[in-house]
N, C-alpha and C. Protein backbone atom coordinates (compact mmCIF):
# COMPACT_ATOMS: atom_id res chain seq x y z
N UNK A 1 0.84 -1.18 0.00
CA UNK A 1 0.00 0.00 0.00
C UNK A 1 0.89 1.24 0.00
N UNK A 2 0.47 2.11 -1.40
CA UNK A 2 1.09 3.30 -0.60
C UNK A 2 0.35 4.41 -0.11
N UNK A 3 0.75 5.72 0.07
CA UNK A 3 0.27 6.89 -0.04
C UNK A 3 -0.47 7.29 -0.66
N UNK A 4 -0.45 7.10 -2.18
CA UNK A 4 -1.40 7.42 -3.00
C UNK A 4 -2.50 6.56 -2.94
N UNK A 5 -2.62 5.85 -2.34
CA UNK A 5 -4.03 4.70 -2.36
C UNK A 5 -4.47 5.47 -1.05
N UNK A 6 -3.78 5.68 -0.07
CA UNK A 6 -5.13 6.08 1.08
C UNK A 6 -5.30 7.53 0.85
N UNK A 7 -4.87 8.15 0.40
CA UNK A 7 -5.77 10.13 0.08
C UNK A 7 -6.79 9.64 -1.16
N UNK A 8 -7.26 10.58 -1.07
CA UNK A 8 -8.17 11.12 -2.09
C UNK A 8 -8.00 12.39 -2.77
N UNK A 9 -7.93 12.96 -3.25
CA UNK A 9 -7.68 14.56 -4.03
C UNK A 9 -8.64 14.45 -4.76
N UNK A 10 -10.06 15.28 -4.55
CA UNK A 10 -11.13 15.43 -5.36
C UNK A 10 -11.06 16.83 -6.42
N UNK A 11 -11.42 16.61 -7.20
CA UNK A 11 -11.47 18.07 -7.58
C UNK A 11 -12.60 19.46 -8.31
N UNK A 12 -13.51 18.18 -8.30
CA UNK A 12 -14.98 18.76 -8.71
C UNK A 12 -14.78 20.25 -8.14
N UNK A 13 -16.46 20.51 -8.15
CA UNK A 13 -17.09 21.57 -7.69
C UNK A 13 -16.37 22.44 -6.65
N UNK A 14 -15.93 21.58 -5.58
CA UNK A 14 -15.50 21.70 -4.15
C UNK A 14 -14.59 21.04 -4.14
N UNK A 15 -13.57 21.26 -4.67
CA UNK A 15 -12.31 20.29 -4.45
C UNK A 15 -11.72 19.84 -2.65
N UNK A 16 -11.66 18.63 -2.50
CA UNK A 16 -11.66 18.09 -1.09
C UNK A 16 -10.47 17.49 -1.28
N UNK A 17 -9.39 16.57 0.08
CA UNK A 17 -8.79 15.65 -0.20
C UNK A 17 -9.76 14.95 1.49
N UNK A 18 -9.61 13.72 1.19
CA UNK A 18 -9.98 12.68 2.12
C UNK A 18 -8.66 11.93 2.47
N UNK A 19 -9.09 11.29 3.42
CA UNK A 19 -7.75 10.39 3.96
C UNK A 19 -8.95 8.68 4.69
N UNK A 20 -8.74 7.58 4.23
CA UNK A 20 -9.94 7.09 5.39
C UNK A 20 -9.29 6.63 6.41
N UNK A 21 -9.93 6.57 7.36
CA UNK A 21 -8.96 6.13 8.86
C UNK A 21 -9.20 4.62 9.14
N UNK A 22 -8.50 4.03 9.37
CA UNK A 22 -8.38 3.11 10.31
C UNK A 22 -7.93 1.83 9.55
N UNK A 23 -6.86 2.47 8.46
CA UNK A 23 -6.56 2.08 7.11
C UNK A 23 -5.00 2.23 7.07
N UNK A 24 -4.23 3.07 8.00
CA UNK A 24 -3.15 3.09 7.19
C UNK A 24 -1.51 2.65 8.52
N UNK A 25 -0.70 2.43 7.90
CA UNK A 25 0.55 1.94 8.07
C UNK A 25 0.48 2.05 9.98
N UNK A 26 -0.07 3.17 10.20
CA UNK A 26 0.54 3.77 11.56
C UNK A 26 -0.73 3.71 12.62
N UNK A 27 -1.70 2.83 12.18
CA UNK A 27 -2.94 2.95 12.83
C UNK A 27 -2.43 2.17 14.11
N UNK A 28 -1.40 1.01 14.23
CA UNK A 28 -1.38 0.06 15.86
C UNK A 28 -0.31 1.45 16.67
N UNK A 29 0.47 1.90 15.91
CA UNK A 29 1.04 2.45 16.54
C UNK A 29 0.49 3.66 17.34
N UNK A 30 -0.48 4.08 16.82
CA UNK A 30 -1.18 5.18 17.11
C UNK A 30 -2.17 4.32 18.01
N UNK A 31 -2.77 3.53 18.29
CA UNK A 31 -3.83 2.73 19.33
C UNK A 31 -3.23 2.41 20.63
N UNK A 32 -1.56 2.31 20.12
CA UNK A 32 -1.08 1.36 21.30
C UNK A 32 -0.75 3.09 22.41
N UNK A 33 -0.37 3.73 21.83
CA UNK A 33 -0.12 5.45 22.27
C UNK A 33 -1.44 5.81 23.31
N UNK A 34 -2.80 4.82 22.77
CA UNK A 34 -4.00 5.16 23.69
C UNK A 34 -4.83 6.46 22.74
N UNK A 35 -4.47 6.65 21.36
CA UNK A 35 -4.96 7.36 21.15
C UNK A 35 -5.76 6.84 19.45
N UNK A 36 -6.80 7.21 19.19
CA UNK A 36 -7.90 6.75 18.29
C UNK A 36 -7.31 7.57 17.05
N UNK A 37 -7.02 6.73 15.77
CA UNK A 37 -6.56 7.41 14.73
C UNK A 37 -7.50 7.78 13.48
N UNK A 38 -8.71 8.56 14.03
CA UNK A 38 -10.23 8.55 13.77
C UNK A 38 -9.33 10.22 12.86
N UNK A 39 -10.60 10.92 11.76
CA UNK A 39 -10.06 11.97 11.43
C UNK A 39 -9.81 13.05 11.89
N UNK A 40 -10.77 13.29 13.71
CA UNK A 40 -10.17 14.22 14.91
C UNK A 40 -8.71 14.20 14.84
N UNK A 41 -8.24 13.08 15.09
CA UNK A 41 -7.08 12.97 15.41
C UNK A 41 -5.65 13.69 13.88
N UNK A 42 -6.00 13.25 12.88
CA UNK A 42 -5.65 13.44 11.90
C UNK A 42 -5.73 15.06 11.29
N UNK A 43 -6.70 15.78 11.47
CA UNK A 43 -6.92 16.98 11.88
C UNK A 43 -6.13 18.00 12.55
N UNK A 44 -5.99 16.99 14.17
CA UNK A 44 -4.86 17.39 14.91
C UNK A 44 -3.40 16.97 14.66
N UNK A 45 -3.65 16.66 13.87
CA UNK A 45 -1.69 16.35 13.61
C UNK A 45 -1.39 17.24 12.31
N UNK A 46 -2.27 17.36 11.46
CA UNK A 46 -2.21 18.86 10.59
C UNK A 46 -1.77 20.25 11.26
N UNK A 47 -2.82 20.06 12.01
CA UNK A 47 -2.62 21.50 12.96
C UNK A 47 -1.85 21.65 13.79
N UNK A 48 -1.54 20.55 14.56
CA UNK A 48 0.42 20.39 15.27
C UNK A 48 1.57 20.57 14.74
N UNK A 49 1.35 19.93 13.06
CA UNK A 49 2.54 20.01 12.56
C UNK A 49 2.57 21.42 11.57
N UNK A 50 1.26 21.90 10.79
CA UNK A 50 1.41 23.25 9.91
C UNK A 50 0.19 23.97 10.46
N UNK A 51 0.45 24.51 11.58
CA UNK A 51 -1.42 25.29 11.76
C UNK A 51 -1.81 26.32 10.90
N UNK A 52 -0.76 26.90 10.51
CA UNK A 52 -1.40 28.13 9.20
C UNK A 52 -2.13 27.38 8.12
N UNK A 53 -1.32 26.04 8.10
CA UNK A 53 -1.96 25.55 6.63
C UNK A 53 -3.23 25.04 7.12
N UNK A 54 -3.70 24.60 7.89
CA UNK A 54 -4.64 23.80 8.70
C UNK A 54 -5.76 24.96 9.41
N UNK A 55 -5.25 26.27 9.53
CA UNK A 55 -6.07 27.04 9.35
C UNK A 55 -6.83 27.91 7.90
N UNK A 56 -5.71 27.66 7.23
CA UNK A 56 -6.19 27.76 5.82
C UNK A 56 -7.32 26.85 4.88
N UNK A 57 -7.43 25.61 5.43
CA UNK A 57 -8.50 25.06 5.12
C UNK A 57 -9.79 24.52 5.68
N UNK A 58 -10.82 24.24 5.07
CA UNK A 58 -12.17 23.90 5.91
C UNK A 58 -11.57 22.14 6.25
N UNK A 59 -11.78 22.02 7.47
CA UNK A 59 -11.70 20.62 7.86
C UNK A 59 -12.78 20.18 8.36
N UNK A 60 -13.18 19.08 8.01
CA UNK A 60 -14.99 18.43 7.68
C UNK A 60 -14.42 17.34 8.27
N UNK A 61 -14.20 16.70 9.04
CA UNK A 61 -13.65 15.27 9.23
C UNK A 61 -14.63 14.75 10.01
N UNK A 62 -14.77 13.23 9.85
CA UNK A 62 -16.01 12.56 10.94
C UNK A 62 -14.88 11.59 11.83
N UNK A 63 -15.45 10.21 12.23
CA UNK A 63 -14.41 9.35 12.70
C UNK A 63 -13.92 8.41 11.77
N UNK A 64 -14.33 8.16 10.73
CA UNK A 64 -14.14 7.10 9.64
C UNK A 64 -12.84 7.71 8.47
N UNK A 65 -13.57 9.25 8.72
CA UNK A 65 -12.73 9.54 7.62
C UNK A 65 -12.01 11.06 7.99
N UNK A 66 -11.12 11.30 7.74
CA UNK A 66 -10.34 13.01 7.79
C UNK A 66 -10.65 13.33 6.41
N UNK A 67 -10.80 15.05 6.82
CA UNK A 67 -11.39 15.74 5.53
C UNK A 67 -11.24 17.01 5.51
N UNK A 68 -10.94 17.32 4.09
CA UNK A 68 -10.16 18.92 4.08
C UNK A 68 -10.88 19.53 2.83
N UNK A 69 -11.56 21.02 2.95
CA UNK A 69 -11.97 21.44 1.86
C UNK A 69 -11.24 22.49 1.81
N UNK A 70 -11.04 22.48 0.31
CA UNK A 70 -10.09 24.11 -0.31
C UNK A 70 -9.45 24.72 -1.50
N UNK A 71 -8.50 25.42 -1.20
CA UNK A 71 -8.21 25.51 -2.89
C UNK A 71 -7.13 24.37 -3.18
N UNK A 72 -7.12 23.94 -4.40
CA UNK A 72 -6.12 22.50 -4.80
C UNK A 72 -5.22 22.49 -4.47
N UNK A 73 -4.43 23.69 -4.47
CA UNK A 73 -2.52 23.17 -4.17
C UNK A 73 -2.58 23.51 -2.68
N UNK A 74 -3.59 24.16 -2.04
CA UNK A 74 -3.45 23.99 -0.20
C UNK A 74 -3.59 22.16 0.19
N UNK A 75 -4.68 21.57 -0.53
CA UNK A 75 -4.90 20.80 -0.63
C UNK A 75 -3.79 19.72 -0.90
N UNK A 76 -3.00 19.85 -1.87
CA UNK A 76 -2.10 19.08 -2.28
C UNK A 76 -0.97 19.25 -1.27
N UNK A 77 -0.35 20.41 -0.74
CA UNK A 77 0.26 20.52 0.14
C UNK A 77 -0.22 20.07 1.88
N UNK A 78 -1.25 19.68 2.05
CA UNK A 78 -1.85 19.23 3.38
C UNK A 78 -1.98 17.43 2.92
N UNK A 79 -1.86 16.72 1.40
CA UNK A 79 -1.36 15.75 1.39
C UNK A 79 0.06 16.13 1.71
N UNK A 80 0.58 16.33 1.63
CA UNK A 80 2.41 16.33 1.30
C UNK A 80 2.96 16.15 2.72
N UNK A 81 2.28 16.82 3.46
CA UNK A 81 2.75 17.28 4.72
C UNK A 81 2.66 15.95 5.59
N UNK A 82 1.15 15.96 5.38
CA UNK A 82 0.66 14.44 6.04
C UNK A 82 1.23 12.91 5.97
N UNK A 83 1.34 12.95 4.54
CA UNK A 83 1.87 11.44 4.07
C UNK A 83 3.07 11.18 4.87
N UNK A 84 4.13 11.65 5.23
CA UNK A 84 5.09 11.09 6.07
C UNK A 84 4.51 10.27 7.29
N UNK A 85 3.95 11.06 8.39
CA UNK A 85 3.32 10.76 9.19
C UNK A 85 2.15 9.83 9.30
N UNK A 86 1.28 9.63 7.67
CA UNK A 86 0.60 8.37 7.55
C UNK A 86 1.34 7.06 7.34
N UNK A 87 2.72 6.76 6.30
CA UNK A 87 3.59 6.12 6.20
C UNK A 87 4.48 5.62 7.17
N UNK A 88 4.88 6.30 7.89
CA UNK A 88 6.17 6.72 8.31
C UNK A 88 5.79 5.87 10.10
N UNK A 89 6.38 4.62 10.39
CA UNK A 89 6.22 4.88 11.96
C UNK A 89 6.79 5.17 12.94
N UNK A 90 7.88 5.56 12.49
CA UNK A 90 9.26 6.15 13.18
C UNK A 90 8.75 7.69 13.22
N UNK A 91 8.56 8.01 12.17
CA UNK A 91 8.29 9.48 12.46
C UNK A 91 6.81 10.34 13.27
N UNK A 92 5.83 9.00 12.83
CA UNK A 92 4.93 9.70 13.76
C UNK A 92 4.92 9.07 15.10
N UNK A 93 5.73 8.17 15.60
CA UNK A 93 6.29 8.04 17.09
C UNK A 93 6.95 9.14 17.31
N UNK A 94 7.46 10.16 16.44
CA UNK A 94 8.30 10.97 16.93
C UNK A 94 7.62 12.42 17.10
N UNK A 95 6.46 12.06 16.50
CA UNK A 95 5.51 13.22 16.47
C UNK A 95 4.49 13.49 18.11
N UNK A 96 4.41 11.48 17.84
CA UNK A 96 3.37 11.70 18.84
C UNK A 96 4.23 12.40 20.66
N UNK A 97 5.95 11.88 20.71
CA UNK A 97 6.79 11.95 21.89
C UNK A 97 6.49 13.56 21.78
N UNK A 98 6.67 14.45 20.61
CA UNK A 98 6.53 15.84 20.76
C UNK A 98 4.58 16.36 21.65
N UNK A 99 4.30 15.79 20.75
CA UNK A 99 2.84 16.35 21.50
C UNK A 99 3.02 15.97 22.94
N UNK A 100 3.18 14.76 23.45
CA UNK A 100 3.36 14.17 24.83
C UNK A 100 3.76 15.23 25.82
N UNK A 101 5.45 15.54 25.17
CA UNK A 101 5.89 16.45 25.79
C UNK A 101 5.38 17.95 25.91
N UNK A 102 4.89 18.08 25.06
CA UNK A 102 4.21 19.43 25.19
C UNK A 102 2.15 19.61 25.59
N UNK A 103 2.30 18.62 26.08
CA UNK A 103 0.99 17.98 26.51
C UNK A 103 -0.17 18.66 25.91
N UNK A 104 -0.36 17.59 24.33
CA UNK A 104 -0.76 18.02 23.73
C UNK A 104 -1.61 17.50 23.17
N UNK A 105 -2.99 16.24 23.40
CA UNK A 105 -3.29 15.52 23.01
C UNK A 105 -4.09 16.13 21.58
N UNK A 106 -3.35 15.25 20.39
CA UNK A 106 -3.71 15.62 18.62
C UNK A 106 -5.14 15.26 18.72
N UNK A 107 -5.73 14.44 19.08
CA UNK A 107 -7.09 14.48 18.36
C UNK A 107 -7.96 15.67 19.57
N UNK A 108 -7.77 15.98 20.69
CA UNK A 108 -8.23 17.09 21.20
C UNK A 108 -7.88 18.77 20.43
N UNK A 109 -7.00 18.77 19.51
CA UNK A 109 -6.71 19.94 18.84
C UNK A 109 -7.59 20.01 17.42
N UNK A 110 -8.38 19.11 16.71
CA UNK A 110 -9.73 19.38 16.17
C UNK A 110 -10.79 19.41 16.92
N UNK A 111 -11.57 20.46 16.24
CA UNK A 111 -12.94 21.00 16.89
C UNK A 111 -13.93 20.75 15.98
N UNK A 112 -14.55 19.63 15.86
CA UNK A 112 -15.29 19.09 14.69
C UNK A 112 -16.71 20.00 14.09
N UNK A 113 -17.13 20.98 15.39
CA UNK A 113 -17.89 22.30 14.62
C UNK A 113 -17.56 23.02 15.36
N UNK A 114 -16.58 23.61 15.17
CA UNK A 114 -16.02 24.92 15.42
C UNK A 114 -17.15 26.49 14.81
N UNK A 115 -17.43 27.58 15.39
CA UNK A 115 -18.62 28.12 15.29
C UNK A 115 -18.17 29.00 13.60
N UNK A 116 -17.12 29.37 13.60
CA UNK A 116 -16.01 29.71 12.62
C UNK A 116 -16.34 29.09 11.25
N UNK A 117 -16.64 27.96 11.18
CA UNK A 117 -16.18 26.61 10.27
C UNK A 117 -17.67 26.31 9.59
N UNK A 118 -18.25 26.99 8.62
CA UNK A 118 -19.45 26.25 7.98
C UNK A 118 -19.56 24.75 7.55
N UNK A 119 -20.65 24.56 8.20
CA UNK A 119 -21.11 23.08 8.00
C UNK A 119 -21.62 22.63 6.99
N UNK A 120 -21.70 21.67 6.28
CA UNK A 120 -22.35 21.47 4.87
C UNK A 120 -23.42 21.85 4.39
N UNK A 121 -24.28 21.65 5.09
CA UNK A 121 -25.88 22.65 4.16
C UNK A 121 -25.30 23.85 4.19
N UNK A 122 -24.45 24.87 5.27
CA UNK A 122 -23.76 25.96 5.19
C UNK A 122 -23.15 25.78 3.81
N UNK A 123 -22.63 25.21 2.93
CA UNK A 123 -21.83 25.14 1.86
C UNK A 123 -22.26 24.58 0.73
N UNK A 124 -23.08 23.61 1.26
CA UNK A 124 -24.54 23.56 0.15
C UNK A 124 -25.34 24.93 -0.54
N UNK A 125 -26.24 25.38 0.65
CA UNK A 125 -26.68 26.98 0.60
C UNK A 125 -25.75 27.69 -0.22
N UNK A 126 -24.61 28.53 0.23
CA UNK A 126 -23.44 29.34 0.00
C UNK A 126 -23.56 29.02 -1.71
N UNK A 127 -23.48 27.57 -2.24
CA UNK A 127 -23.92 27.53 -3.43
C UNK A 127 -24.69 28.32 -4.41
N UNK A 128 -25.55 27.66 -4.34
CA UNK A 128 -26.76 28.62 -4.78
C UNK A 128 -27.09 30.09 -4.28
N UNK A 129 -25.95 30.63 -3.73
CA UNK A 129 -26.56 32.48 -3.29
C UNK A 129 -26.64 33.06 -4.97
């Protein structure tokens, strides 16, 4: 499996990238840590590791799946960033020792409706104005 099999890069209407959870390389490692590698969590490791970029985009994530709406190359760059850390289990052990230390639990740093953050009929609607 690589990288390119677990994102998604949509690009329709609303260009999105998806990630699905509970799917990739680093999921025991991330369970055994005590922590759920649901798209909260995934969310929060965006925003740990690039928060400008992670504030730059709409993040829609449920528990099945992490989810990012925006313009394409933010998009493409919030894959780029990520894929190490989905791949990688050395490195996101090394991610997760940083949050630890800075007591920081990643899936508590997404806010799944944040008041900020339009929700889909919000973006449905917004459509058609």
């Amino acid at each position: 499996m690589t990288d390119r099999d677990l994102f998604r890069l949509s690009t329709g209407d609303e260009p999105s990238l998806t990630l699905d959870c509970g799917s990739t390389p680093v999921d025991d490692l991330v369970l055994i840590r005590d922590t759920e590698p649901n798209g909260y969590f995934w969310e929060g490791v965006l925003t740990f590791i690039d928060p400008k970029l992670a504030n730059s985009l709409e993040l829609d994530s449920e528990a099945g799946v992490f989810c990012a709406y925006g313009d394409r190359p933010l998009l493409s760059q919030a894959q780029l960033s990520l894929e190490p850390y989905v791949m990688d289990t050395e490195r996101m052990s090394a991610l997760l020792d940083r949050a630890d230390a800075e007591g920081i639990h990643l899936e508590g740093l997404a806010d799944p409706t944040p008041a900020e953050r339009p929700g889909l009929l919000s973006r449905l609607f917004r459509r058609h104005d």
